[in-house]
C-alpha atoms as a PDB file:
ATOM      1  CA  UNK A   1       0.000   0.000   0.000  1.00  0.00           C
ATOM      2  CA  UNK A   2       1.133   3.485  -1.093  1.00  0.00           C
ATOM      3  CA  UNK A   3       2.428   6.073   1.692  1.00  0.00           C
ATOM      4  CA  UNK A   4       0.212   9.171   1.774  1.00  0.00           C
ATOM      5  CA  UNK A   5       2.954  11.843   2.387  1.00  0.00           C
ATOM      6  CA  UNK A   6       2.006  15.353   3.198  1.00  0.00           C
ATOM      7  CA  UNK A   7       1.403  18.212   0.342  1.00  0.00           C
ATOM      8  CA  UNK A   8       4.285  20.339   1.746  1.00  0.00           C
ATOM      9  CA  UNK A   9       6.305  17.515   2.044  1.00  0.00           C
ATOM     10  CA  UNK A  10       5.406  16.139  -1.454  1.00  0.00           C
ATOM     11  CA  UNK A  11       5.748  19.109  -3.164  1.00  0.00           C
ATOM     12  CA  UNK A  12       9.589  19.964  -1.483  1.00  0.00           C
ATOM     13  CA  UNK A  13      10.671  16.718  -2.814  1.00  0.00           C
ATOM     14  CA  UNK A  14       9.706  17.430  -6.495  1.00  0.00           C
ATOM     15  CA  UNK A  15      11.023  20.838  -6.168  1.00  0.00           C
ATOM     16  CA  UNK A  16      14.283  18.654  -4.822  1.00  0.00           C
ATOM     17  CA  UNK A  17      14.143  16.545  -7.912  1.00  0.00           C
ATOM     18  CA  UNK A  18      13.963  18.945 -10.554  1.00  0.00           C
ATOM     19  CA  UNK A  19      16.634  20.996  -9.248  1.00  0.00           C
ATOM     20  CA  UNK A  20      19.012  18.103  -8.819  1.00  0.00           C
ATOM     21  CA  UNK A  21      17.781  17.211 -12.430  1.00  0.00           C
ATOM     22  CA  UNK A  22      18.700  20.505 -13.863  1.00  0.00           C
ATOM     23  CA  UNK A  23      22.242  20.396 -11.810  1.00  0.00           C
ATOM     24  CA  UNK A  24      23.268  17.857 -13.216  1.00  0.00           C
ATOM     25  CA  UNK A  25      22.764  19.178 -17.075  1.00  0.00           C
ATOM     26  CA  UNK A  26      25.209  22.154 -15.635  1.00  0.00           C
ATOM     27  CA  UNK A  27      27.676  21.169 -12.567  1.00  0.00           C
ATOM     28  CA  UNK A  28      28.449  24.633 -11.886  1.00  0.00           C
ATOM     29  CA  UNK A  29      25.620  26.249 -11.272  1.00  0.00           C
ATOM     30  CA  UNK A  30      26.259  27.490  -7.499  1.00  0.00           C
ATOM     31  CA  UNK A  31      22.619  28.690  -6.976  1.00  0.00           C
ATOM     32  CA  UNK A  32      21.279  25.363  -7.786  1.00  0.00           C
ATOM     33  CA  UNK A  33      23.817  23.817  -5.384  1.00  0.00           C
ATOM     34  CA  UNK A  34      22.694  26.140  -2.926  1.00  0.00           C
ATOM     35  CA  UNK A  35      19.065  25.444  -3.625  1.00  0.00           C
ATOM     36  CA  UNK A  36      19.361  21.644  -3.572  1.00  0.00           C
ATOM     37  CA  UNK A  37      20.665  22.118  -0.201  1.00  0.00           C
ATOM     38  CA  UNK A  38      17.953  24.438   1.450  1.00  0.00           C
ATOM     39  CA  UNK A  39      15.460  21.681  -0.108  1.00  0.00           C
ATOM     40  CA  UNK A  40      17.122  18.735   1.882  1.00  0.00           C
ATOM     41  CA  UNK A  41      16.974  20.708   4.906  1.00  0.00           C
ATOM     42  CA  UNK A  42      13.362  21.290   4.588  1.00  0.00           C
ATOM     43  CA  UNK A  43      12.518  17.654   3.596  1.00  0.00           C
ATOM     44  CA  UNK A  44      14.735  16.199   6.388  1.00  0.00           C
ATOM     45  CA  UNK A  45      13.476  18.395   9.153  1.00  0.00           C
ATOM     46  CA  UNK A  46       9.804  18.267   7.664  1.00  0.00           C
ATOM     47  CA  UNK A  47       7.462  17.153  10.947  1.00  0.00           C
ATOM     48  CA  UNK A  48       6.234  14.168   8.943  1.00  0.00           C
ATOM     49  CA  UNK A  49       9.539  12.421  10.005  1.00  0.00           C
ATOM     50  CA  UNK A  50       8.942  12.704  13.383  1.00  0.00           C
ATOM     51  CA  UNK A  51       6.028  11.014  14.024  1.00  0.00           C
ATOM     52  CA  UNK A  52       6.049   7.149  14.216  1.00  0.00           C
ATOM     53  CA  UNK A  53       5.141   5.954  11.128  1.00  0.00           C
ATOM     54  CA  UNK A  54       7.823   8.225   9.167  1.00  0.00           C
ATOM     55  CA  UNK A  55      10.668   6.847  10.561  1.00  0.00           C
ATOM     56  CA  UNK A  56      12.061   4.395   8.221  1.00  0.00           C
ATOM     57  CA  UNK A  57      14.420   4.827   4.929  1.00  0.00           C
ATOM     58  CA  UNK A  58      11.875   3.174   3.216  1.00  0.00           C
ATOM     59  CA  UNK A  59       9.337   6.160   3.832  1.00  0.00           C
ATOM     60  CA  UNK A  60      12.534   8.401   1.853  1.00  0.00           C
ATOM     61  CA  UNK A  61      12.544   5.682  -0.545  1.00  0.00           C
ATOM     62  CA  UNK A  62       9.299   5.711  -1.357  1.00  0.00           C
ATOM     63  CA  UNK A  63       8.688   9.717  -1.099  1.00  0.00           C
ATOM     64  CA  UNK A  64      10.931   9.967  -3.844  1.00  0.00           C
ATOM     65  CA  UNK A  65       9.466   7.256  -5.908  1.00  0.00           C
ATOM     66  CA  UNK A  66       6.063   9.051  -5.834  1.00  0.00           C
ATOM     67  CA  UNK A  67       7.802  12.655  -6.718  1.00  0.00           C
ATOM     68  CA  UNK A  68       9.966  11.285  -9.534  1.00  0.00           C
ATOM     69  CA  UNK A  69       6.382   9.511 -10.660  1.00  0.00           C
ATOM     70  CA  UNK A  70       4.705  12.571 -10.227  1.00  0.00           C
ATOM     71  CA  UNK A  71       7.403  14.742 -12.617  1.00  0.00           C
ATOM     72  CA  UNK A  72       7.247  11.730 -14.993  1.00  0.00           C
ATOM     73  CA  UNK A  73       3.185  12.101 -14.963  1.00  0.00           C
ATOM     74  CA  UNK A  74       3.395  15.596 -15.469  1.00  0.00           C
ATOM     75  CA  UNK A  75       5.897  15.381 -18.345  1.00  0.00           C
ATOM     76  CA  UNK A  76       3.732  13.585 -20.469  1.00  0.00           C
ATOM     77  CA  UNK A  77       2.005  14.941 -23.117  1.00  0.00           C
ATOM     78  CA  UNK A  78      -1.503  15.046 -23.097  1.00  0.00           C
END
């Protein structure tokens, strides 16, 4: 059964995958560094992951699964 994650929560993690996505098309982009890592702060001190049934890696695992699934989704053409 699929995780239900929180909004805020799902939508830093997309926000986290695009910019890694477009750092890695250009390396030395220091804003986008700087960006990726004000994202993982957010995620990893989101409240979600302080409750009980957050705890695990497989919750991470499985929030990014559903945001890379989500940008995939949303990439498509209609």
């Amino acid at each position: 059964m699929a995780r239900i994650f929180p909004p805020d929560l799902m939508q830093a993690q997309r926000e986290w995958t695009r910019t890694y996505d477009a750092l890695a098309a250009e390396p030395f982009r220091t804003f986008l560094r700087r960006r990726l890592q004000l994202l993982s702060a957010r995620i990893a001190s989101h409240p979600y992951w302080s409750v009980g049934a957050g705890r695990s890696s497989a919750d991470h695992v499985e929030l990014r699964r559903q945001a890379r699934a989500a940008e995939q989704h949303e990439k498509r053409p209609a």
